[in-house]
N, C-alpha and C. Protein backbone atom coordinates (compact mmCIF):
# COMPACT_ATOMS: atom_id res chain seq x y z
N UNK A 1 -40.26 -49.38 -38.77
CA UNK A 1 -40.20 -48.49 -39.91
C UNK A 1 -39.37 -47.28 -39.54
N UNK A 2 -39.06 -46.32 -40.69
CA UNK A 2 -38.59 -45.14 -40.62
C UNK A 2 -38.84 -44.41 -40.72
N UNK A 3 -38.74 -43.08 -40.37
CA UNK A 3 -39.86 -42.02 -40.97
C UNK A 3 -39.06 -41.04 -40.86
N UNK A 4 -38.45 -39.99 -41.73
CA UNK A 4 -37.39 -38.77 -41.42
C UNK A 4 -35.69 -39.18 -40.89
N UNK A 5 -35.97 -40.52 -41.19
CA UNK A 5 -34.69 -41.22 -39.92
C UNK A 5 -34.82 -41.17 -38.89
N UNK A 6 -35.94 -41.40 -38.71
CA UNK A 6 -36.34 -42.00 -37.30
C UNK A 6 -37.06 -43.01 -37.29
N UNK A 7 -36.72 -44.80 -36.47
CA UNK A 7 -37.47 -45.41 -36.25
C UNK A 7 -38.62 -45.29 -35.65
N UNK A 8 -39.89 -45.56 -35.56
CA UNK A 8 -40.96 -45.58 -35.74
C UNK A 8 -41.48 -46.93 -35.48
N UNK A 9 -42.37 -46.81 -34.40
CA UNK A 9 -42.98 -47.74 -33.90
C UNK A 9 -44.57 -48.14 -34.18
N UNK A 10 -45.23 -48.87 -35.16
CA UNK A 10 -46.05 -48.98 -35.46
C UNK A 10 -47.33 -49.91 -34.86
N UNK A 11 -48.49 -49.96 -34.01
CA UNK A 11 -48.94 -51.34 -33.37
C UNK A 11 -50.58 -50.79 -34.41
N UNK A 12 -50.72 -51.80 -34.69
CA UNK A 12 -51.96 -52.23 -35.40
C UNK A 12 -53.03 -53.08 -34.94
N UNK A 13 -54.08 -53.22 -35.10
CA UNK A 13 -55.64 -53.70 -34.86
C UNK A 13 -54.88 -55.02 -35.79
N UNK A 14 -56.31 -55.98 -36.29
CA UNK A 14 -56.50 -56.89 -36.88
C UNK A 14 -57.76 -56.73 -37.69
N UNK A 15 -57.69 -55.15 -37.61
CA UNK A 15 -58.88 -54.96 -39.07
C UNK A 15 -58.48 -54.87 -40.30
N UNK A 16 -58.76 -55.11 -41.39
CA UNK A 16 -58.44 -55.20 -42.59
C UNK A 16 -59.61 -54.13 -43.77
N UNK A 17 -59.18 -52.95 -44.48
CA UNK A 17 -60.25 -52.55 -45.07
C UNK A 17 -60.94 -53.43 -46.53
N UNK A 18 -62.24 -54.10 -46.37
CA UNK A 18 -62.45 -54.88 -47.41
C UNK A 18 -63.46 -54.33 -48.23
N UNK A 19 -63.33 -54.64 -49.56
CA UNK A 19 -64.74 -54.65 -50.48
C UNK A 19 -64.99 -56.02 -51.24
N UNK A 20 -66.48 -56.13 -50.81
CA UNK A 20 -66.68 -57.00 -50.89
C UNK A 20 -66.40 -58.37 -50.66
N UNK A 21 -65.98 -58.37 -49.44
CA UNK A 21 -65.01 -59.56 -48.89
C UNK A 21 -63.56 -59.85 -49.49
N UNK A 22 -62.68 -58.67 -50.04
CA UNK A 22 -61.81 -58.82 -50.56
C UNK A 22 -60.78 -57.67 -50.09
N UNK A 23 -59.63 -57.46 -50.13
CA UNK A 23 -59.20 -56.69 -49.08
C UNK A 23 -58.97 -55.31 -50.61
N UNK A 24 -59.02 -54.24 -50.00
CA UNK A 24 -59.45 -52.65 -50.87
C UNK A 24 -58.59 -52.25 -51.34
N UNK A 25 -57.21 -52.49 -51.02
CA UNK A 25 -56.12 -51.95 -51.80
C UNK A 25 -54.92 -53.03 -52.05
N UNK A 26 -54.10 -52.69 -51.41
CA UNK A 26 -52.97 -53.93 -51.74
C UNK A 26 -53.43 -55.53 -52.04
N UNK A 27 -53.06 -56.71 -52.59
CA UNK A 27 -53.49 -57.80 -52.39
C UNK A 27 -51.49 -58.49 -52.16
N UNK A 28 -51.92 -59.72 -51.67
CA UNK A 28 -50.61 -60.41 -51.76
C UNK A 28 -51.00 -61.76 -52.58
N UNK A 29 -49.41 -62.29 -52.95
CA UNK A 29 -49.70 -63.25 -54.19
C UNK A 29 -49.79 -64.75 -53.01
N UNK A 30 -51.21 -65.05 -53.50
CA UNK A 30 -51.64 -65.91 -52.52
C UNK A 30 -52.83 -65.48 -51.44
N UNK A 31 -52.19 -66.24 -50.55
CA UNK A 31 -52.78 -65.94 -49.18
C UNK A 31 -51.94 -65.56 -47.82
N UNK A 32 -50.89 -64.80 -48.14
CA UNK A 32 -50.27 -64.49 -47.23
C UNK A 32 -50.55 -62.93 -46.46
N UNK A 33 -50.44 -62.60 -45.53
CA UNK A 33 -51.48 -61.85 -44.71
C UNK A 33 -49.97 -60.10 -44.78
N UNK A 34 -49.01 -60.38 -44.90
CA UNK A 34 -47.84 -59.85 -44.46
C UNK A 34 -48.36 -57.71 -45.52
N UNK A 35 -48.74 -58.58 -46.53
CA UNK A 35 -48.74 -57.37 -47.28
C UNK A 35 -49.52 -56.27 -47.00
N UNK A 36 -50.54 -56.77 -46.71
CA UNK A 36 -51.67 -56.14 -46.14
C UNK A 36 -51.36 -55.43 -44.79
N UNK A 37 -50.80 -56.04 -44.15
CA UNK A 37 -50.14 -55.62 -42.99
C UNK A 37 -49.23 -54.05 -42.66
N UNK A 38 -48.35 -54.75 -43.94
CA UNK A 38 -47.44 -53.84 -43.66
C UNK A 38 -48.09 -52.52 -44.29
N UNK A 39 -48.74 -52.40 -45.49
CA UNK A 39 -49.70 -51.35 -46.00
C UNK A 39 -50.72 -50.84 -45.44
N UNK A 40 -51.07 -51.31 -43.85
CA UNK A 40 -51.76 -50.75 -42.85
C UNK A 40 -50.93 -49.90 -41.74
N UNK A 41 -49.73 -50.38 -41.89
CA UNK A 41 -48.55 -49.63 -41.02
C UNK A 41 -48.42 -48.28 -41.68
N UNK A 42 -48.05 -48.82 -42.98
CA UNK A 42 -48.26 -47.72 -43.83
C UNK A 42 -48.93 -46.19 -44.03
N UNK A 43 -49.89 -46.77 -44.00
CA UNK A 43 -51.22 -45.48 -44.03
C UNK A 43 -51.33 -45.16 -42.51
N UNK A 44 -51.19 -45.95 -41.17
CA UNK A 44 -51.38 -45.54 -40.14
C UNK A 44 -50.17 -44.25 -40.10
N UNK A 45 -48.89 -44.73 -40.30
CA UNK A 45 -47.52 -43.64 -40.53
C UNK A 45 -48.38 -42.19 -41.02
N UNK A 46 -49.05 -42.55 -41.71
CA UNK A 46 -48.82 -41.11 -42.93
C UNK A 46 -50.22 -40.72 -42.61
N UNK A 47 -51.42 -41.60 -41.51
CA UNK A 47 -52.57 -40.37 -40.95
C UNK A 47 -53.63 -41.23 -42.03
N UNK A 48 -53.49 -42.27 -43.10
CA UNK A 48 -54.55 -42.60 -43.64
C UNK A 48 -54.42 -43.56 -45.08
N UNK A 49 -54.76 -44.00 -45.50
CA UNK A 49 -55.04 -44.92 -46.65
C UNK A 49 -54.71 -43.96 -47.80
N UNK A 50 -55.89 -42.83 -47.31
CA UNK A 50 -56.07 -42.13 -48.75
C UNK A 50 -54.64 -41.08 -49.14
N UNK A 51 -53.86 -40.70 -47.50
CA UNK A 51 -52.55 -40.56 -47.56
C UNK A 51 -51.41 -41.01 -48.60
N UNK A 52 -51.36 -42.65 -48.69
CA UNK A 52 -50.24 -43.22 -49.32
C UNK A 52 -50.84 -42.93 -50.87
N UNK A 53 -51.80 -43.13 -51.52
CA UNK A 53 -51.76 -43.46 -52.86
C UNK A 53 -50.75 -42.29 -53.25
N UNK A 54 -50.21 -42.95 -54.29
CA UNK A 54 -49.42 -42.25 -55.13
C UNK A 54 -47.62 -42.17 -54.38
N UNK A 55 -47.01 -41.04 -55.06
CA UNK A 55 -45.73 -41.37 -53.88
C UNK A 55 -44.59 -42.14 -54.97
N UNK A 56 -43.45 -41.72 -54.51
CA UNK A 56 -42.46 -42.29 -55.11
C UNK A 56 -41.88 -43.93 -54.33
N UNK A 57 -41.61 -44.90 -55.11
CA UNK A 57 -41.30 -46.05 -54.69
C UNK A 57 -39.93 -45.83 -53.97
N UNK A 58 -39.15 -45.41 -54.38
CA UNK A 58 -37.98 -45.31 -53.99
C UNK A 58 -37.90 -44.90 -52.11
N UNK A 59 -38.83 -43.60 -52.16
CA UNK A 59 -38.56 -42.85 -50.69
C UNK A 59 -39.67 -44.34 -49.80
N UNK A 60 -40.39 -44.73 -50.61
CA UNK A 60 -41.39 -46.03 -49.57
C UNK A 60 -40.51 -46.96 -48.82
N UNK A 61 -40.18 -47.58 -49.92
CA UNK A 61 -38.48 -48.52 -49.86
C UNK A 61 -37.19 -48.30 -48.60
N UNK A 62 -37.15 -46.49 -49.07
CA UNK A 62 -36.67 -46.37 -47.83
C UNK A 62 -36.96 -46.16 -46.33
N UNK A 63 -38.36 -45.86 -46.31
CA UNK A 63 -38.40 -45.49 -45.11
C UNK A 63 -39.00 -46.72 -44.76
N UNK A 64 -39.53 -48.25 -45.41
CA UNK A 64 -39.73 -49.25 -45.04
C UNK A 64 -39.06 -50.12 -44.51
N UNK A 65 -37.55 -49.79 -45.33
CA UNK A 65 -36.18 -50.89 -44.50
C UNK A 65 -35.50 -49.94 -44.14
N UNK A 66 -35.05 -48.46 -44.49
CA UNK A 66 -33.97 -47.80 -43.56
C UNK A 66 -32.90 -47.83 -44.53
N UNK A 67 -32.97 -48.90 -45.41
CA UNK A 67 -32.28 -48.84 -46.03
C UNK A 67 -31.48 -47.50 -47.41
N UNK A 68 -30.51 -47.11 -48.01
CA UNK A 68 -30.70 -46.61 -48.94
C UNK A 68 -31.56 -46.83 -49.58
N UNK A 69 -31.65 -45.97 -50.52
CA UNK A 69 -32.82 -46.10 -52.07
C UNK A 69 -31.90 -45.02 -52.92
N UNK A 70 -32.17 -45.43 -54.37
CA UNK A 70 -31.93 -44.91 -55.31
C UNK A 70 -32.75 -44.58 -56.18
N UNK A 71 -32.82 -43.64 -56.88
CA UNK A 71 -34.04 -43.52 -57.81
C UNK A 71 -33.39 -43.35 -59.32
N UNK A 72 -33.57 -43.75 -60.76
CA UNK A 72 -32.80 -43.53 -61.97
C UNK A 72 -34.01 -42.74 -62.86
N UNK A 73 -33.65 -41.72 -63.93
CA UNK A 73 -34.55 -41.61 -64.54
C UNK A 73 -34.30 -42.46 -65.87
N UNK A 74 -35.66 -43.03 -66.30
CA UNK A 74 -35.23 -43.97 -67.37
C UNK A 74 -34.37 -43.19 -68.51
N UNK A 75 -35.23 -41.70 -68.97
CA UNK A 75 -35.00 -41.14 -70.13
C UNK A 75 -33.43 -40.68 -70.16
N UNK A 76 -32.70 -40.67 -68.86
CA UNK A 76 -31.07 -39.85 -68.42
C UNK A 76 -30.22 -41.44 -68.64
N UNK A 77 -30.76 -42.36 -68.87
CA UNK A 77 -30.04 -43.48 -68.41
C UNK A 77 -30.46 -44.96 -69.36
N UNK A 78 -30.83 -44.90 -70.63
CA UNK A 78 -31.61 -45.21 -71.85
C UNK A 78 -30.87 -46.39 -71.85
N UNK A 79 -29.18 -46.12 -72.34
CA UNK A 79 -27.86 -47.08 -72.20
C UNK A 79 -27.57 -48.11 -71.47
N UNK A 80 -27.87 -47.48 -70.25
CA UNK A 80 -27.40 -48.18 -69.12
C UNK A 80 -28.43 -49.09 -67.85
N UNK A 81 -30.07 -48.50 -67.99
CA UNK A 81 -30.60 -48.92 -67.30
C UNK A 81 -30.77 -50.45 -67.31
N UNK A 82 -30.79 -51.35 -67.96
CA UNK A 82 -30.93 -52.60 -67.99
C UNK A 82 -29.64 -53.07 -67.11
N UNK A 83 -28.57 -52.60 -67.37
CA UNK A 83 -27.39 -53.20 -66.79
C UNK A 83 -27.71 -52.85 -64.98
N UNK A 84 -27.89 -51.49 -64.76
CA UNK A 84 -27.82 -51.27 -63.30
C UNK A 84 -29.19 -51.91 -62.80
N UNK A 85 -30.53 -52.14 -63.50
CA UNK A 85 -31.33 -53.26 -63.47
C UNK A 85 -31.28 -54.90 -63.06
N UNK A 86 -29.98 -55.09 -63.48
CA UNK A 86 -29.38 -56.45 -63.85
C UNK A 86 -28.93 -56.26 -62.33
N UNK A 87 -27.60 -55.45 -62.16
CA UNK A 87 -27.12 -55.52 -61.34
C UNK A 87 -27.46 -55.29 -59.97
N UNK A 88 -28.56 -54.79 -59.71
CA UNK A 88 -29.47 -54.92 -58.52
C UNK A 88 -30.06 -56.13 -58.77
N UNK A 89 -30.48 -56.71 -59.42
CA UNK A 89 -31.22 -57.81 -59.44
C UNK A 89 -30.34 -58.96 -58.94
N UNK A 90 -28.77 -59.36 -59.18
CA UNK A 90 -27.86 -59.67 -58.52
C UNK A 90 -27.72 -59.90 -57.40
N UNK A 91 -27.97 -58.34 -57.04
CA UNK A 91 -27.45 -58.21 -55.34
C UNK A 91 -29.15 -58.33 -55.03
N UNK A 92 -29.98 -58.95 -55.05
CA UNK A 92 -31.36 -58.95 -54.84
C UNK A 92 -31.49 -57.99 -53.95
N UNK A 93 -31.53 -56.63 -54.37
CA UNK A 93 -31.87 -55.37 -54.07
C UNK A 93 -33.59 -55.36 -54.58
N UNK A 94 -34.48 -54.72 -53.33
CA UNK A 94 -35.62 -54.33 -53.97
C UNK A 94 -35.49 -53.06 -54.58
N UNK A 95 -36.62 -53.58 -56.15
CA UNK A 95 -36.61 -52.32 -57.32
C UNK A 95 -38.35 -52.31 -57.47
N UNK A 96 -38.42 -51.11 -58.10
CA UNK A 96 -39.80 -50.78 -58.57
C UNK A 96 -39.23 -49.75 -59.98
N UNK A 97 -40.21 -50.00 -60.79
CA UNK A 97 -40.49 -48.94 -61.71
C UNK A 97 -41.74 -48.23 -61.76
N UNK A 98 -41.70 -46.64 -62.39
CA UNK A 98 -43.17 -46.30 -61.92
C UNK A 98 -43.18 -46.10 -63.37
N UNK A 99 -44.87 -46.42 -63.83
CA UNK A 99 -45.37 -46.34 -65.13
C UNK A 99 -45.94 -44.72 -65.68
N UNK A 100 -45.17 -44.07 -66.16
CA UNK A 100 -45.78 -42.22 -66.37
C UNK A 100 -47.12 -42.34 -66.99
N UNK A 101 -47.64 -41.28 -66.90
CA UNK A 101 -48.77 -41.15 -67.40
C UNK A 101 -49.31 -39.39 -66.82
N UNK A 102 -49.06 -38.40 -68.07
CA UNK A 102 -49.37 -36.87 -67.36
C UNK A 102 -51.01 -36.73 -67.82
N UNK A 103 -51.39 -37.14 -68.61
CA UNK A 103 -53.39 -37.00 -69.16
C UNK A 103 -53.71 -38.04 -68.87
N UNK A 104 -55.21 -37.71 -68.62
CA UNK A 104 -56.46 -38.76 -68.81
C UNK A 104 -55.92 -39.57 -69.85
N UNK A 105 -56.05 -38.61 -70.86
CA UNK A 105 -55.76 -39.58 -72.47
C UNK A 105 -54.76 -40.60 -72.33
N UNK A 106 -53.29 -40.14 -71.58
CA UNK A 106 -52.24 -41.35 -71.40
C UNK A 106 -52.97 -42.56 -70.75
N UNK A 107 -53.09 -42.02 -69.66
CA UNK A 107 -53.64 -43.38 -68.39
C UNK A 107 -54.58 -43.94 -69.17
N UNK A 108 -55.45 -43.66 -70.01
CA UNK A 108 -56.58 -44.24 -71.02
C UNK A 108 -55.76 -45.29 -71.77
N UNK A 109 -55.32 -45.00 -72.64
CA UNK A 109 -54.33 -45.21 -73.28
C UNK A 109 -53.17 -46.66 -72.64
N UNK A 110 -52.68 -46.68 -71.55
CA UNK A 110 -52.35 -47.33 -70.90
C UNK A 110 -52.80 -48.54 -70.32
N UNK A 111 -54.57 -48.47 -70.14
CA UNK A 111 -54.82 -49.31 -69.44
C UNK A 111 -55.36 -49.91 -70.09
N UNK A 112 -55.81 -49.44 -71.60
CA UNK A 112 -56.42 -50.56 -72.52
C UNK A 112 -54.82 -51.52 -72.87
N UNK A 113 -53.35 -51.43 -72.86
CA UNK A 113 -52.45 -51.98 -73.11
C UNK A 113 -52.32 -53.14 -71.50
N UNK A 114 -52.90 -52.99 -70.63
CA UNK A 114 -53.10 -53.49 -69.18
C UNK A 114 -51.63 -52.72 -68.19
N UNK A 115 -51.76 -51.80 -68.31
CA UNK A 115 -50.69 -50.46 -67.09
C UNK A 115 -51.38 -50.06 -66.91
N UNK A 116 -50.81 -49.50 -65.63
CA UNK A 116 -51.47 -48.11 -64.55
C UNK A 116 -51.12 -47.18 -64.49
N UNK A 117 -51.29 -45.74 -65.35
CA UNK A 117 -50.55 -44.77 -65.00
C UNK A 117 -49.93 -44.33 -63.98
N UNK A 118 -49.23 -43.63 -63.42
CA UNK A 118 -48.99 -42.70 -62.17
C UNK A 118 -48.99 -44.28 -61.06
N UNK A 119 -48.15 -45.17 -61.40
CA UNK A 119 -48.40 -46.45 -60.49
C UNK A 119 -46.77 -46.99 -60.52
N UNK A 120 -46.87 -47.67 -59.50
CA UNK A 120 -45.38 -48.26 -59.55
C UNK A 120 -45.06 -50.28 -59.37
N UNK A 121 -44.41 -50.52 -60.34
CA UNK A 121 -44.33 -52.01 -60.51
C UNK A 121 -43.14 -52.29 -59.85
N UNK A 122 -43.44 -53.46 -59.08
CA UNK A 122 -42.09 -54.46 -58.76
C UNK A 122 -41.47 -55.13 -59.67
N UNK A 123 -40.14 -54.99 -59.51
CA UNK A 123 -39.57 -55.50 -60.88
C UNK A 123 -38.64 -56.78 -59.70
N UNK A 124 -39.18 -57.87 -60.56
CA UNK A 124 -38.90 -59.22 -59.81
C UNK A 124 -37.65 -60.07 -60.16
N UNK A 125 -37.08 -60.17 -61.43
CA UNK A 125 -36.51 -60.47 -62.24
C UNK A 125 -35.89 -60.12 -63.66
N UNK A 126 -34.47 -60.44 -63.70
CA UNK A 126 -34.07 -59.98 -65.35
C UNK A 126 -33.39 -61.25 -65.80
N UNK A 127 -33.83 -61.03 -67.51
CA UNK A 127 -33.48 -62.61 -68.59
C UNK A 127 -33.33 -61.64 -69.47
N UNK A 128 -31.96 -62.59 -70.15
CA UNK A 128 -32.03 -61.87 -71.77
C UNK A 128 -31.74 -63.46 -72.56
N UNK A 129 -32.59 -63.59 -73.60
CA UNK A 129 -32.72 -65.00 -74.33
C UNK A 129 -32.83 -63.87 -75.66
N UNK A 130 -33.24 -65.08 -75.97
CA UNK A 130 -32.73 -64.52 -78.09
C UNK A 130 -34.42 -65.48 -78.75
N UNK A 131 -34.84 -64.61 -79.05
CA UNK A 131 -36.22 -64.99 -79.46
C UNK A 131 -36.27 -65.42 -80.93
N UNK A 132 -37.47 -65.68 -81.37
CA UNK A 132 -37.90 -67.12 -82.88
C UNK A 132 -36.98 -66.31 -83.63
N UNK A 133 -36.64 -65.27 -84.07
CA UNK A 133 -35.86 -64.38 -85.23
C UNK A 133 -34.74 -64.12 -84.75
N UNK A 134 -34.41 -64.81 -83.85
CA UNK A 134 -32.85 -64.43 -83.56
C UNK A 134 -32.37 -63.00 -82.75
N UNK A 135 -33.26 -62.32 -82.62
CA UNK A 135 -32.63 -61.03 -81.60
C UNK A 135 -32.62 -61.31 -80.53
N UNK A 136 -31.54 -61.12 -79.49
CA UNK A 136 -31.47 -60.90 -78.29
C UNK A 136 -32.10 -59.62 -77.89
N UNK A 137 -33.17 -60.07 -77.00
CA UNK A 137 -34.14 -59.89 -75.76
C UNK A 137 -34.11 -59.16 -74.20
N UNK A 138 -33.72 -58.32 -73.90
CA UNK A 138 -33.67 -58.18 -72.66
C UNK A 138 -34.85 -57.99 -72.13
N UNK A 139 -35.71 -58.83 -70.98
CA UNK A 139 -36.43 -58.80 -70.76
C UNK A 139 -36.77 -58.95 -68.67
N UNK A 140 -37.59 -58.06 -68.25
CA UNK A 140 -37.85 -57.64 -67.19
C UNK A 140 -39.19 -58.58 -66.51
N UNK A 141 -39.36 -59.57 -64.98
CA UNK A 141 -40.06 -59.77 -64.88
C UNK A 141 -40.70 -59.00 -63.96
N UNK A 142 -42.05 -58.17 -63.52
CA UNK A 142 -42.37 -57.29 -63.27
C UNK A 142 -43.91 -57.71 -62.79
N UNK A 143 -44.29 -57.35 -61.74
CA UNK A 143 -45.24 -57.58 -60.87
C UNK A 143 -46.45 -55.86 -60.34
N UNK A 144 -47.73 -56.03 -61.01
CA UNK A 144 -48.42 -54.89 -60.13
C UNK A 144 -49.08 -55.46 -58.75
N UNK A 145 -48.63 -54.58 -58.11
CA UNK A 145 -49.31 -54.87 -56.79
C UNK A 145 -50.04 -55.24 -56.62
N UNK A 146 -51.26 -54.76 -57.16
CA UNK A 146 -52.60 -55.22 -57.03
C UNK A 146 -52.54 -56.75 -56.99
N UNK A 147 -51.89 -57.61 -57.61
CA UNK A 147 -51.74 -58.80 -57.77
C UNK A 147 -53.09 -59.18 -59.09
N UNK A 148 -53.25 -58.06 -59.95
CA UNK A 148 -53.95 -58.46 -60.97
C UNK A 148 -53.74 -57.42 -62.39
N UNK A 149 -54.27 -57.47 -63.35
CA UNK A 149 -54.59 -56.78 -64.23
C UNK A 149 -52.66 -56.37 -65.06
N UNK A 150 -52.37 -56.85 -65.76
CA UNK A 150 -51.40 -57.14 -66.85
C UNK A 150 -50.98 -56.58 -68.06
N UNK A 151 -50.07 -56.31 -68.33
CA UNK A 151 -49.62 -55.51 -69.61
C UNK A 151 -49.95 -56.89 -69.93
N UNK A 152 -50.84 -56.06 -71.62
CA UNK A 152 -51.33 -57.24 -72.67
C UNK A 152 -50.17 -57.28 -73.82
N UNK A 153 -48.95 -56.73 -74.19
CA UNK A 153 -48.57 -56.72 -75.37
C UNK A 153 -47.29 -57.79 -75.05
N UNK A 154 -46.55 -57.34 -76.14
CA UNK A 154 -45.13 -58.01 -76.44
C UNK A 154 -44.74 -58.34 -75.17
N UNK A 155 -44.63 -60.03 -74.85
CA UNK A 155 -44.15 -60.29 -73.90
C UNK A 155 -44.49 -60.87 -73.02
N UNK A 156 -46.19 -60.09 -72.72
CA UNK A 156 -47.18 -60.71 -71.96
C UNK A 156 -47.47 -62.19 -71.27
N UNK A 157 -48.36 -62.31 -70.86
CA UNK A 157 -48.58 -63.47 -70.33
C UNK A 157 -49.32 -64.17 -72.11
N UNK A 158 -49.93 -63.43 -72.42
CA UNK A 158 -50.86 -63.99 -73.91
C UNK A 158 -49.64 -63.93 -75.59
N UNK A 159 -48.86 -63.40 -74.99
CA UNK A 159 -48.00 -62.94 -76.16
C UNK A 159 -47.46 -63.78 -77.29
N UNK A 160 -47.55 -63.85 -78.51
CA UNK A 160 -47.06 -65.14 -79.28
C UNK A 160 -45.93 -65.14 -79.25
N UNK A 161 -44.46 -64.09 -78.84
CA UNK A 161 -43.45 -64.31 -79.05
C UNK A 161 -43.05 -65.49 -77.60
N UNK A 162 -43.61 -66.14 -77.08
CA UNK A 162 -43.26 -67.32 -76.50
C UNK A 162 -43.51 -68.00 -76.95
N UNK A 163 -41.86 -68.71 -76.78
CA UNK A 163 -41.90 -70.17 -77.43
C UNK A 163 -41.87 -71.51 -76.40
N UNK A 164 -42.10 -72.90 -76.15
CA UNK A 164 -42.06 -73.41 -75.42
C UNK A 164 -40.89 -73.50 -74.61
N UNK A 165 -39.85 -73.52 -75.43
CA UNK A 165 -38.02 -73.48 -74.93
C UNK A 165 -38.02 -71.80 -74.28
N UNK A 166 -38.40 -70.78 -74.61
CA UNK A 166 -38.59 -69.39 -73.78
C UNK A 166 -39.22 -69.79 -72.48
N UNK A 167 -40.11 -70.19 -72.24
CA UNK A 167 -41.06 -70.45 -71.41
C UNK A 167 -40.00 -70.65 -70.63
N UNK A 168 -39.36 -72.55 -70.85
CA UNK A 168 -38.29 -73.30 -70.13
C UNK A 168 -37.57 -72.16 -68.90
N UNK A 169 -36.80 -71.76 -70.49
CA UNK A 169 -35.65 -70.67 -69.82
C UNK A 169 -35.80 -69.91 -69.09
N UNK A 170 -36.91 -69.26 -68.51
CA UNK A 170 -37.12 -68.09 -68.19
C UNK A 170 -37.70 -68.69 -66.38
N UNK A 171 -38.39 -69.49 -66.76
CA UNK A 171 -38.89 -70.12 -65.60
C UNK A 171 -40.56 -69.96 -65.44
N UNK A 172 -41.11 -69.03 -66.78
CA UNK A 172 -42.49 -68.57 -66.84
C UNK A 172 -43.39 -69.83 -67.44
N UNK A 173 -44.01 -70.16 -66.20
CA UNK A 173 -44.88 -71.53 -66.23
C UNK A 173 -46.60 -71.02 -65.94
N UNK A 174 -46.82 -69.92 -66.24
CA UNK A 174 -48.33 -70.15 -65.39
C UNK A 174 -48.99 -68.50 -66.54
N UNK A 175 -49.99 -68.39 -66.94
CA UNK A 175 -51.04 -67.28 -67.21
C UNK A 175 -52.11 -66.96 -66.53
N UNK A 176 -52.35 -66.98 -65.63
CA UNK A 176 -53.07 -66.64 -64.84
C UNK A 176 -53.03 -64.87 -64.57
N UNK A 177 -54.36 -64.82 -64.14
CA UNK A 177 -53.82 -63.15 -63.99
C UNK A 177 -53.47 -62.39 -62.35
N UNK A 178 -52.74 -62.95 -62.34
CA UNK A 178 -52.07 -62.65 -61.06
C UNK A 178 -51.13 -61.50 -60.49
N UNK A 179 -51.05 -60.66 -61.66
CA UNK A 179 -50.62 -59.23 -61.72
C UNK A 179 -49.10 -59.62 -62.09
N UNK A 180 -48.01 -60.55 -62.61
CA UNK A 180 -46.98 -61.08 -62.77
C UNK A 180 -46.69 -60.70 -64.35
N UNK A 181 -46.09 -60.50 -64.75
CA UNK A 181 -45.75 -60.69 -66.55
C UNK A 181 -44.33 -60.13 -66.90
N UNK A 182 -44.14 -60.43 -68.21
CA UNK A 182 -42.53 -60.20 -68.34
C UNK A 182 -43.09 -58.60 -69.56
N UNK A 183 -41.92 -58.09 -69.55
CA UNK A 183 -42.05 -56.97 -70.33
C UNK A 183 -40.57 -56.76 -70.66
N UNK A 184 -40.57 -56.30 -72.03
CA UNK A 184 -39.05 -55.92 -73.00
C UNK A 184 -38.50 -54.53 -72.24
N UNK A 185 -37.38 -54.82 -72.30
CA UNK A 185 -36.61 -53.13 -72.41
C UNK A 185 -37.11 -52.40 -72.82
N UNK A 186 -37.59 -52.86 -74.08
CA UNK A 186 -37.83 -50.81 -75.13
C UNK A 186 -38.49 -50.72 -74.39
N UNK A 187 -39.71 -51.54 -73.94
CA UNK A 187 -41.49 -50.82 -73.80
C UNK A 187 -40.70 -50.48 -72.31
N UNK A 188 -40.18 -51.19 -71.57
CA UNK A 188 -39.92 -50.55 -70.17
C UNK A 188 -39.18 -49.10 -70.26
N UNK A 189 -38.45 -48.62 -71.28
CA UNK A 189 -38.03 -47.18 -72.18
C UNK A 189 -39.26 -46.02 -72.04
N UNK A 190 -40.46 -47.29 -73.38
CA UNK A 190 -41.50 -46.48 -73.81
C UNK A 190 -42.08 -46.17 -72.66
N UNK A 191 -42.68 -46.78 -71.72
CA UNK A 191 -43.95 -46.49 -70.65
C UNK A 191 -43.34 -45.96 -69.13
N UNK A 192 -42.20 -46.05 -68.98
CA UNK A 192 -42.01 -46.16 -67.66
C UNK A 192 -41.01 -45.19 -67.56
N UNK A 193 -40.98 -44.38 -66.22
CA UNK A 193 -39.81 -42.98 -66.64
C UNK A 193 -38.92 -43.14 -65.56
N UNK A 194 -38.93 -43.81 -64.39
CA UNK A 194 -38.07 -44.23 -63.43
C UNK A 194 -37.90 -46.02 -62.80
N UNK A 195 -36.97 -46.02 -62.16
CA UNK A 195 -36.41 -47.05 -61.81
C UNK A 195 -36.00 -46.68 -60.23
């Protein structure tokens, strides 16, 4: 890891923090052990668990690969974000978006729609198809960490605007709640304030 630009040497136990026989914060999709891992490196870096919550995706990103990071604000970049979206997605650049939320009332608000305020999504994939009425679609596939709990609206895993031939195209075969779902441009506009 990195830390200030400096590599950083991390050695870890083989403890895992669990509740209820389930691991307390991060999950990975499956059973792969890596995530958990590295989110123990994590919190060891920064002095604690209760350290990382919160935090911008972008500076994580970087000090996880070293790599650059970029950060966009959605509201400066309305036009264009889908395209520079697209185009990282291309160069399979890792992206996150973080979901805003400044009140109780928002985050309320949010999580009856299945978002997390003040939280940040992996954005996995981009499709643009042309849905039952004929509009072209740009649409984002987008992952919460947790590996559970789902935006319920337009788009969703439950959503009626899938059609069986959408499904096809897109490659979205499964509802399960696995923290995975596709979400439109606008609403990625409406809910989400960075990239």
């Amino acid at each position: 890891m990195t830390k200030n630009g400096r590599k950083v040497h991390i050695v870890l136990d083989d403890f895992l923090p669990c509740k209820d026989y389930r691991p307390a914060f991060s999950s990975a999709n499956g059973n792969e052990l890596w995530v958990l891992l590295l989110e123990k490196a994590w919190a060891k870096l920064h002095g604690s668990y209760d350290r990382i919550i919160s935090g911008f995706a972008h500076e994580t990103m970087r000090d996880l690969t070293g790599a650059p990071a970029f950060e966009y604000s959605i509201a400066d970049h309305k036009d264009s974000i889908f395209a520079k979206i697209d185009d990282a997605y291309f160069y399979m650049w890792a992206m996150a978006a973080g979901c805003d939320a400044k009140t109780e009332d928002e985050k309320a608000k949010l999580k009856e729609l299945g978002l997390v305020g003040e939280h940040s999504y992996g954005i996995i994939a981009t499709a643009e198809v042309t849905d039952a009425d004929g509009n072209e679609v740009k649409l984002l596939k987008m992952r919460n960490p947790w590996g559970s709990f789902e935006w319920k609206g337009d788009w969703g895993d439950e959503s009626d605007k899938w059609t069986p031939e959408l499904k096809e195209q897109v490659g979205f075969t499964e509802t399960a709640d696995d923290g995975t779902f596709y979400f439109c441009l606008e609403d990625l506009i409406k809910y989400f304030g960075r990239v």
